[in-house]
C-alpha atoms as a PDB file:
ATOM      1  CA  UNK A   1     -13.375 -10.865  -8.085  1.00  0.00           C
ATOM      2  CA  UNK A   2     -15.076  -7.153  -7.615  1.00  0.00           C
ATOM      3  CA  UNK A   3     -16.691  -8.053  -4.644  1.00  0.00           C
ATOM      4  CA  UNK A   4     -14.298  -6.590  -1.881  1.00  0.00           C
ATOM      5  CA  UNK A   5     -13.774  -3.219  -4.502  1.00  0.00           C
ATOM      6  CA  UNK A   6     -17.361  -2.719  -4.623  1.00  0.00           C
ATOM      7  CA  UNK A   7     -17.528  -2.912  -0.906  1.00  0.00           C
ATOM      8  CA  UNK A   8     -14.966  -0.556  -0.803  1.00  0.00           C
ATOM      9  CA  UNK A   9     -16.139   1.763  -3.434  1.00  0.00           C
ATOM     10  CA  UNK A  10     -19.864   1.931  -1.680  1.00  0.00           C
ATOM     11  CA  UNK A  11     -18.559   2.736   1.729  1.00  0.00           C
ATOM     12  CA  UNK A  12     -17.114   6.436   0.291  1.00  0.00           C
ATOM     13  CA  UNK A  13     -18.990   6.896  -2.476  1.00  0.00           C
ATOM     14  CA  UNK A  14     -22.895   6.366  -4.176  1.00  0.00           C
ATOM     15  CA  UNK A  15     -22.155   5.169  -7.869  1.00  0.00           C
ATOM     16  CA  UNK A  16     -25.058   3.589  -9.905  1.00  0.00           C
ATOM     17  CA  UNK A  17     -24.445  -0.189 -10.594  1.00  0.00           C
ATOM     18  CA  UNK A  18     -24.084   0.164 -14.501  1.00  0.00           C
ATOM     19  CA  UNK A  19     -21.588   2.874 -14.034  1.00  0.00           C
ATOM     20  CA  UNK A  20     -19.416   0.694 -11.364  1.00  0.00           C
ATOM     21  CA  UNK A  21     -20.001  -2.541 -14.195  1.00  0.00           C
ATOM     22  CA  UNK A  22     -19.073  -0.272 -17.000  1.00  0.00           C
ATOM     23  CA  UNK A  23     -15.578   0.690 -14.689  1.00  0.00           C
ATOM     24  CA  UNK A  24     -14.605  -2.751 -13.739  1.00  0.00           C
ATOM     25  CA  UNK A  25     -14.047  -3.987 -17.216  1.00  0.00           C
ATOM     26  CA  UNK A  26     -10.931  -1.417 -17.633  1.00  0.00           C
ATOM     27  CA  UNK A  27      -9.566  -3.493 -14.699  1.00  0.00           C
ATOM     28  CA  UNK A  28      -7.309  -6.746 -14.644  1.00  0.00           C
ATOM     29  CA  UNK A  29      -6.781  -9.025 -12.288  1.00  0.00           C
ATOM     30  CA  UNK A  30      -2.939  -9.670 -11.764  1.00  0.00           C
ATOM     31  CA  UNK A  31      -1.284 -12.388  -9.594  1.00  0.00           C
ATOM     32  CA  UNK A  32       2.022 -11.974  -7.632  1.00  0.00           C
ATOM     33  CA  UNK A  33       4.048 -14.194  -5.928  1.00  0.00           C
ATOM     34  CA  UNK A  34       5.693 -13.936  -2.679  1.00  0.00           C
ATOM     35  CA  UNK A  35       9.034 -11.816  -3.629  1.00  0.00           C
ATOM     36  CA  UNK A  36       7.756 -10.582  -7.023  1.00  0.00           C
ATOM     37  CA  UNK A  37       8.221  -7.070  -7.733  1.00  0.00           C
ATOM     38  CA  UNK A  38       4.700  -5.058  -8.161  1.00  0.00           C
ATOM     39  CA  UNK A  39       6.988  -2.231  -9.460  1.00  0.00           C
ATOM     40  CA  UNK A  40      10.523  -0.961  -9.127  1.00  0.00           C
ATOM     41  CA  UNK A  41      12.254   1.828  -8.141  1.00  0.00           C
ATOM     42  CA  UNK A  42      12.910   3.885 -11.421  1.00  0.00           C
ATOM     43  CA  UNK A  43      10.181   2.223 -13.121  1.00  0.00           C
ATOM     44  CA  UNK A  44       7.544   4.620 -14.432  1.00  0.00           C
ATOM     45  CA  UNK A  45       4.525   3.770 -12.239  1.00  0.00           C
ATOM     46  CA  UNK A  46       1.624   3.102 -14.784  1.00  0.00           C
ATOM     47  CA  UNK A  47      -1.169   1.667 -12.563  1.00  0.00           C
ATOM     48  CA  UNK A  48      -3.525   1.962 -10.128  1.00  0.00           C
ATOM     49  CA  UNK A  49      -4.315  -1.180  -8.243  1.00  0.00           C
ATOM     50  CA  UNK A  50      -6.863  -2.752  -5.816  1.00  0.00           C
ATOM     51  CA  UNK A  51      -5.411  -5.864  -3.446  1.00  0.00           C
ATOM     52  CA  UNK A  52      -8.054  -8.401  -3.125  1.00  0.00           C
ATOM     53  CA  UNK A  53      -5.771 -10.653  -1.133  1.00  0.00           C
ATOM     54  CA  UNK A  54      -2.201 -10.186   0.284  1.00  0.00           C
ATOM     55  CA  UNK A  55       0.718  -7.996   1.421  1.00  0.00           C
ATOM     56  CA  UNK A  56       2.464  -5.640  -0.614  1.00  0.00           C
ATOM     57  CA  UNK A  57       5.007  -3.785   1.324  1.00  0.00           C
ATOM     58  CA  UNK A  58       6.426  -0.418  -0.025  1.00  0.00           C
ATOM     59  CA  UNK A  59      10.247   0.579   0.080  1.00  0.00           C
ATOM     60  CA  UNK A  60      13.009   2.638  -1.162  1.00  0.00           C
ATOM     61  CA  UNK A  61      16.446   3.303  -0.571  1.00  0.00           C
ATOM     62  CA  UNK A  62      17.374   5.560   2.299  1.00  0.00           C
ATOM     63  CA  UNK A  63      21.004   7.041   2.403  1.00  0.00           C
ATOM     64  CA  UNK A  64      22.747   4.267   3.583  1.00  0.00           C
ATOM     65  CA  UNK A  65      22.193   2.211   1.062  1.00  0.00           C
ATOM     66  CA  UNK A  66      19.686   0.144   2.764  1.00  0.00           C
ATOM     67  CA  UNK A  67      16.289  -0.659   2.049  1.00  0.00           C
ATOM     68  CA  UNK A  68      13.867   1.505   3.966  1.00  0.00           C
ATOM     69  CA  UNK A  69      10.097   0.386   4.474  1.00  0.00           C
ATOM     70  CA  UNK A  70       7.624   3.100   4.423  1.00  0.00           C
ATOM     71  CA  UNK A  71       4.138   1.682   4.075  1.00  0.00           C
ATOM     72  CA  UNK A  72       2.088  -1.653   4.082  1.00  0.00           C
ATOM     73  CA  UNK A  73      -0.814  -2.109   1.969  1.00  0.00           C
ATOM     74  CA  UNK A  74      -3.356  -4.713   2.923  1.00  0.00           C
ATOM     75  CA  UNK A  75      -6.155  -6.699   1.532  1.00  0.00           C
ATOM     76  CA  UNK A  76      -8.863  -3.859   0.816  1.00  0.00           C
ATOM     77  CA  UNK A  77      -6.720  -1.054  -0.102  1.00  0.00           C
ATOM     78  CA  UNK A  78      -5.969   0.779  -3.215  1.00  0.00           C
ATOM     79  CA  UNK A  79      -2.363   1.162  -3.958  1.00  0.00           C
ATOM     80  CA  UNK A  80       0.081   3.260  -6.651  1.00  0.00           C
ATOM     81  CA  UNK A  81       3.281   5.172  -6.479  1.00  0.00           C
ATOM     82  CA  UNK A  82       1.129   8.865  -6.169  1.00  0.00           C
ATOM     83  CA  UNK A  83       3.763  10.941  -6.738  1.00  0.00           C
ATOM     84  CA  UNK A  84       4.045   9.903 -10.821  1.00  0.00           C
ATOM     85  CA  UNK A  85       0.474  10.966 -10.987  1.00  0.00           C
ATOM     86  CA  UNK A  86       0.171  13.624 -13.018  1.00  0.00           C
ATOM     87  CA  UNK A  87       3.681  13.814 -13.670  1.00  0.00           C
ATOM     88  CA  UNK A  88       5.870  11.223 -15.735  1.00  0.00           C
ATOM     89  CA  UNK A  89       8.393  10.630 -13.101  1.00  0.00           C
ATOM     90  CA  UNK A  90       9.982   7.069 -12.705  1.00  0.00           C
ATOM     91  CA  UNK A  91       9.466   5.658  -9.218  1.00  0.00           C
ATOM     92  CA  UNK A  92      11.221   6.702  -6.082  1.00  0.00           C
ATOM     93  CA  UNK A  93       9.723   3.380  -4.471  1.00  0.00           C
ATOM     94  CA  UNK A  94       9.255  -0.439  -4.983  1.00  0.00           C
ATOM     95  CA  UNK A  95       6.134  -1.893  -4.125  1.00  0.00           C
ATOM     96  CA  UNK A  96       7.128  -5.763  -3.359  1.00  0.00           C
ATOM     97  CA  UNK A  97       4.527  -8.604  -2.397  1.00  0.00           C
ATOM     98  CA  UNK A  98       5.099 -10.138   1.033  1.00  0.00           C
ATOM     99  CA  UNK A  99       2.928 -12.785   0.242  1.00  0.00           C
ATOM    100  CA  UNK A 100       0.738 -14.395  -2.639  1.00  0.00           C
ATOM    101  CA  UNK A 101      -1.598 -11.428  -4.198  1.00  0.00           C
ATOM    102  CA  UNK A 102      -4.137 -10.735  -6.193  1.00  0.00           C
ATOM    103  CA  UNK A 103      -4.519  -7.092  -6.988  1.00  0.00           C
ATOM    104  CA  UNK A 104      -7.499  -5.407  -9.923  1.00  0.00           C
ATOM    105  CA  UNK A 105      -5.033  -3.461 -11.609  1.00  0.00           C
ATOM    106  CA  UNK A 106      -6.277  -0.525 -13.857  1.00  0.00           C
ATOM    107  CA  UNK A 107      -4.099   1.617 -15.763  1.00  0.00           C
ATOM    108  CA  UNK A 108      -3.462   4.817 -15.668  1.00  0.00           C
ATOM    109  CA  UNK A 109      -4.133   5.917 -19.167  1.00  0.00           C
ATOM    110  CA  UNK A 110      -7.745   5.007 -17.939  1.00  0.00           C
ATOM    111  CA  UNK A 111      -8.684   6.950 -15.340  1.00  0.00           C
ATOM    112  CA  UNK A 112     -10.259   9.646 -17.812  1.00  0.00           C
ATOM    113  CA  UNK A 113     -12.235   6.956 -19.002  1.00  0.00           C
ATOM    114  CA  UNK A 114     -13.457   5.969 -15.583  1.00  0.00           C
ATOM    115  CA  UNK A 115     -14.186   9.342 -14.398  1.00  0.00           C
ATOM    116  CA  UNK A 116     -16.003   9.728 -17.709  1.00  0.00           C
ATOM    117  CA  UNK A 117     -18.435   7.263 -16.777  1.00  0.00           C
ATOM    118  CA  UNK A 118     -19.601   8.856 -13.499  1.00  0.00           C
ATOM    119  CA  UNK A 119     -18.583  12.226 -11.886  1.00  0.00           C
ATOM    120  CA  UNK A 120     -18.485  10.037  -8.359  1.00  0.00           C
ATOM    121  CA  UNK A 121     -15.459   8.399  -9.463  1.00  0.00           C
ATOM    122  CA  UNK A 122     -13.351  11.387  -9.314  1.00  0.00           C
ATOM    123  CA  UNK A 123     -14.500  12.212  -5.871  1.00  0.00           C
ATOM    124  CA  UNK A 124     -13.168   8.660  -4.966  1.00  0.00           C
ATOM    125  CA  UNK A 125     -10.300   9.559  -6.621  1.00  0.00           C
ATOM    126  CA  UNK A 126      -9.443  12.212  -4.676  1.00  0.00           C
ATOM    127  CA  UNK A 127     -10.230  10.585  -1.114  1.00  0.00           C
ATOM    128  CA  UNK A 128      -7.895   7.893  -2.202  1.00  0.00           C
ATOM    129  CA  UNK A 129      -5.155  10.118  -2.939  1.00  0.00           C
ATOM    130  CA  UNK A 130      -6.025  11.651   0.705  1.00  0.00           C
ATOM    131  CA  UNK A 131      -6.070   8.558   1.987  1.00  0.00           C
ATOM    132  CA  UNK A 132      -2.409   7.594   0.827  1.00  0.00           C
ATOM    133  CA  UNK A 133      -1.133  11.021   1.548  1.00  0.00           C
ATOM    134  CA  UNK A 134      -2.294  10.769   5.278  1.00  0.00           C
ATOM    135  CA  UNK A 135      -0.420   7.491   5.740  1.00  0.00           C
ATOM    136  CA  UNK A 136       2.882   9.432   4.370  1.00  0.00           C
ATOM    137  CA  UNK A 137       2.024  11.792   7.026  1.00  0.00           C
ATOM    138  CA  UNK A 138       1.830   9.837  10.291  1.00  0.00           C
ATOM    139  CA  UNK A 139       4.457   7.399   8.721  1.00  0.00           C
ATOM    140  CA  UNK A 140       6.907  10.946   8.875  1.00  0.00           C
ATOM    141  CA  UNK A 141       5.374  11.516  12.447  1.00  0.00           C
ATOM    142  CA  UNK A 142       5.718   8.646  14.084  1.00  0.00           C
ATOM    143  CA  UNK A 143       9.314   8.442  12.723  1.00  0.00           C
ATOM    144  CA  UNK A 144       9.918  12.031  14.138  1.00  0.00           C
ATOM    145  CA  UNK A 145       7.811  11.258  17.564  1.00  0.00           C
ATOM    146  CA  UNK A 146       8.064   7.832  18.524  1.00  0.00           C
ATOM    147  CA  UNK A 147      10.801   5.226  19.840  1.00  0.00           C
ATOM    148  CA  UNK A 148      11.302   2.242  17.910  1.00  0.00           C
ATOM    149  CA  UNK A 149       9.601   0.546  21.487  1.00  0.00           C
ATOM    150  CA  UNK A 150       6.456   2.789  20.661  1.00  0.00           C
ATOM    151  CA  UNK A 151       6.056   2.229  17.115  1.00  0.00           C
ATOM    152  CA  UNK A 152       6.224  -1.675  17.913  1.00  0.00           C
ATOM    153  CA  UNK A 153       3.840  -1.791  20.163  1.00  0.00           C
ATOM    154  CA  UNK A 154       1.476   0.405  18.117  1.00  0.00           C
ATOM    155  CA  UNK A 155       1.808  -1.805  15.277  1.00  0.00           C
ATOM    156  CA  UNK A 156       1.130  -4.609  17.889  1.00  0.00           C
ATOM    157  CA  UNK A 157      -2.165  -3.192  18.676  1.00  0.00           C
ATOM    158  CA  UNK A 158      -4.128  -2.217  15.565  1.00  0.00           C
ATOM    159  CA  UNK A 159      -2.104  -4.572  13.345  1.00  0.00           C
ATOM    160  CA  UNK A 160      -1.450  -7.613  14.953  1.00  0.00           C
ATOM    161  CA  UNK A 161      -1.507  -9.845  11.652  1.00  0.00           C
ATOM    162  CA  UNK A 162       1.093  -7.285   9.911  1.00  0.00           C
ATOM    163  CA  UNK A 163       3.662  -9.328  13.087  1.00  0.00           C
ATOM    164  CA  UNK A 164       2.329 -12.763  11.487  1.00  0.00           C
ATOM    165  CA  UNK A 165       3.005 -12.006   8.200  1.00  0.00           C
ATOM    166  CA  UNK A 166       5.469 -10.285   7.509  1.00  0.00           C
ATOM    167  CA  UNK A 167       9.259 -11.560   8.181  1.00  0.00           C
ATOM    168  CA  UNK A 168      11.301 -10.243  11.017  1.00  0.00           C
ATOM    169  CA  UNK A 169      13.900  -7.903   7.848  1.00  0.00           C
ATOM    170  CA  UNK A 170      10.469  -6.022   6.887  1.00  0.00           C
ATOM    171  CA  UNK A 171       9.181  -4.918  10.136  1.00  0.00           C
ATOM    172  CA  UNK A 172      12.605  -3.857  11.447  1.00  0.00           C
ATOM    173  CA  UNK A 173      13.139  -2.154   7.944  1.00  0.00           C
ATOM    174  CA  UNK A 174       9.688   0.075   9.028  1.00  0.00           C
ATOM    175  CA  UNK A 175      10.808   0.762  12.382  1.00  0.00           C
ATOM    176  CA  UNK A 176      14.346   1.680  11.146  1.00  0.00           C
ATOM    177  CA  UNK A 177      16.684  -0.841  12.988  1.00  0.00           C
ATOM    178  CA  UNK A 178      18.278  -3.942  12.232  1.00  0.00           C
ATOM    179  CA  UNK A 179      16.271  -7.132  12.819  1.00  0.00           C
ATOM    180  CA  UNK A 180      18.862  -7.973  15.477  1.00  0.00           C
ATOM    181  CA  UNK A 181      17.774  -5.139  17.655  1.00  0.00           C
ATOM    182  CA  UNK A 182      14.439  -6.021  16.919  1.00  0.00           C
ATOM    183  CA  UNK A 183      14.237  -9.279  18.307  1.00  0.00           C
ATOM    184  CA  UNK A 184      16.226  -8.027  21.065  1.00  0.00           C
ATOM    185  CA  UNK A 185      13.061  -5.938  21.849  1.00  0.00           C
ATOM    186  CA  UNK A 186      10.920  -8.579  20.977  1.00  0.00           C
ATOM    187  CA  UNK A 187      11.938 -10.218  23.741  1.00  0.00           C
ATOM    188  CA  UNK A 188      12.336  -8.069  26.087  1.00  0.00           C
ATOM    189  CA  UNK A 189       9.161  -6.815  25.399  1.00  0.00           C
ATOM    190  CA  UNK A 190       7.811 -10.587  26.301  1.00  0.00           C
ATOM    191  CA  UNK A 191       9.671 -10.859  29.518  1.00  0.00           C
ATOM    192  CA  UNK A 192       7.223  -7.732  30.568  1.00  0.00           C
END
């Protein structure tokens, strides 16, 4: 159950193994089904979580009404709605699982506990709240900088599996068309 977290946690940061023990039992392992709602829009985000196994795609509601997907999070990544933070804001996003998950889940309310425990914890903190900011970033950018023909084929190359799994409505919902156009491009893409 910790296994892929520790991994995780001992590729950024040194942490003794009683202090990572001591952390992990202020975690919970949650299941979600394919469809099930991690957390909705206008919900206050009160977690922190860890996905051991699944998709979890992240969306909110752009101006036309429409659902607008603006990040992926994959087995071995942490996930949270960052903006609600340090602030109590309700949600601007929905995090929704694409497929079965199981996610370590710790909540917020903790996280002066955990960094309590060991100073290292905070420094992981921070890189993960890096981490999540940088995908915002390039997300923006390649919105700004890229055709819809570019951003597909990007995906295609360092996520191939994200094209597997996910259906046909959530990848055209990232690259901001409607799946008709995108399998329009799909295919022309294969006559190439």
């Amino acid at each position: 159950m910790y296994s892929l977290v520790t991994e995780y946690i001992r590729q950024r940061i040194f942490v003794p193994e009683e202090a990572l023990q001591e952390a992990f039992t202020y975690c919970t392992l949650r299941h979600f089904r394919k469809g099930d709602y991690v957390l909705r829009e206008g919900e206050y985000c009160r977690f922190i979580g860890f996905l051991n196994a699944g998709l979890i795609v992240s969306t909110f509601v752009g101006g036309n009404g429409k659902d607008v997907v603006c990040n992926f999070f994959f087995e071995d990544q942490f996930f949270t709605h960052v903006e609600s933070l340090n602030h109590p804001h309700s949600s601007t996003r929905s995090f929704i699982a694409v497929e079965n998950c199981d996610a370590l889940m710790l909540d917020k309310e903790d996280l002066s506990k955990i960094f309590a425990i060991h100073p290292a914890f905070e420094t992981l903190f921070n890189r993960l709240i890096l981490e999540d900011l940088q995908r915002m970033l390039v997300y923006e950018q390649e919105k700004r900088t890229q055709t819809v023909e570019e951003r597909y084929l990007y995906i295609q190359k360092i996520r191939p599996d994200l094209l597997e799994r996910a259906p046909l409505k959530i990848i055209a919902g990232y690259l901001g068309v409607e799946p008709p156009s995108l399998s329009r491009l799909r295919k022309r893409l294969v006559k190439r």
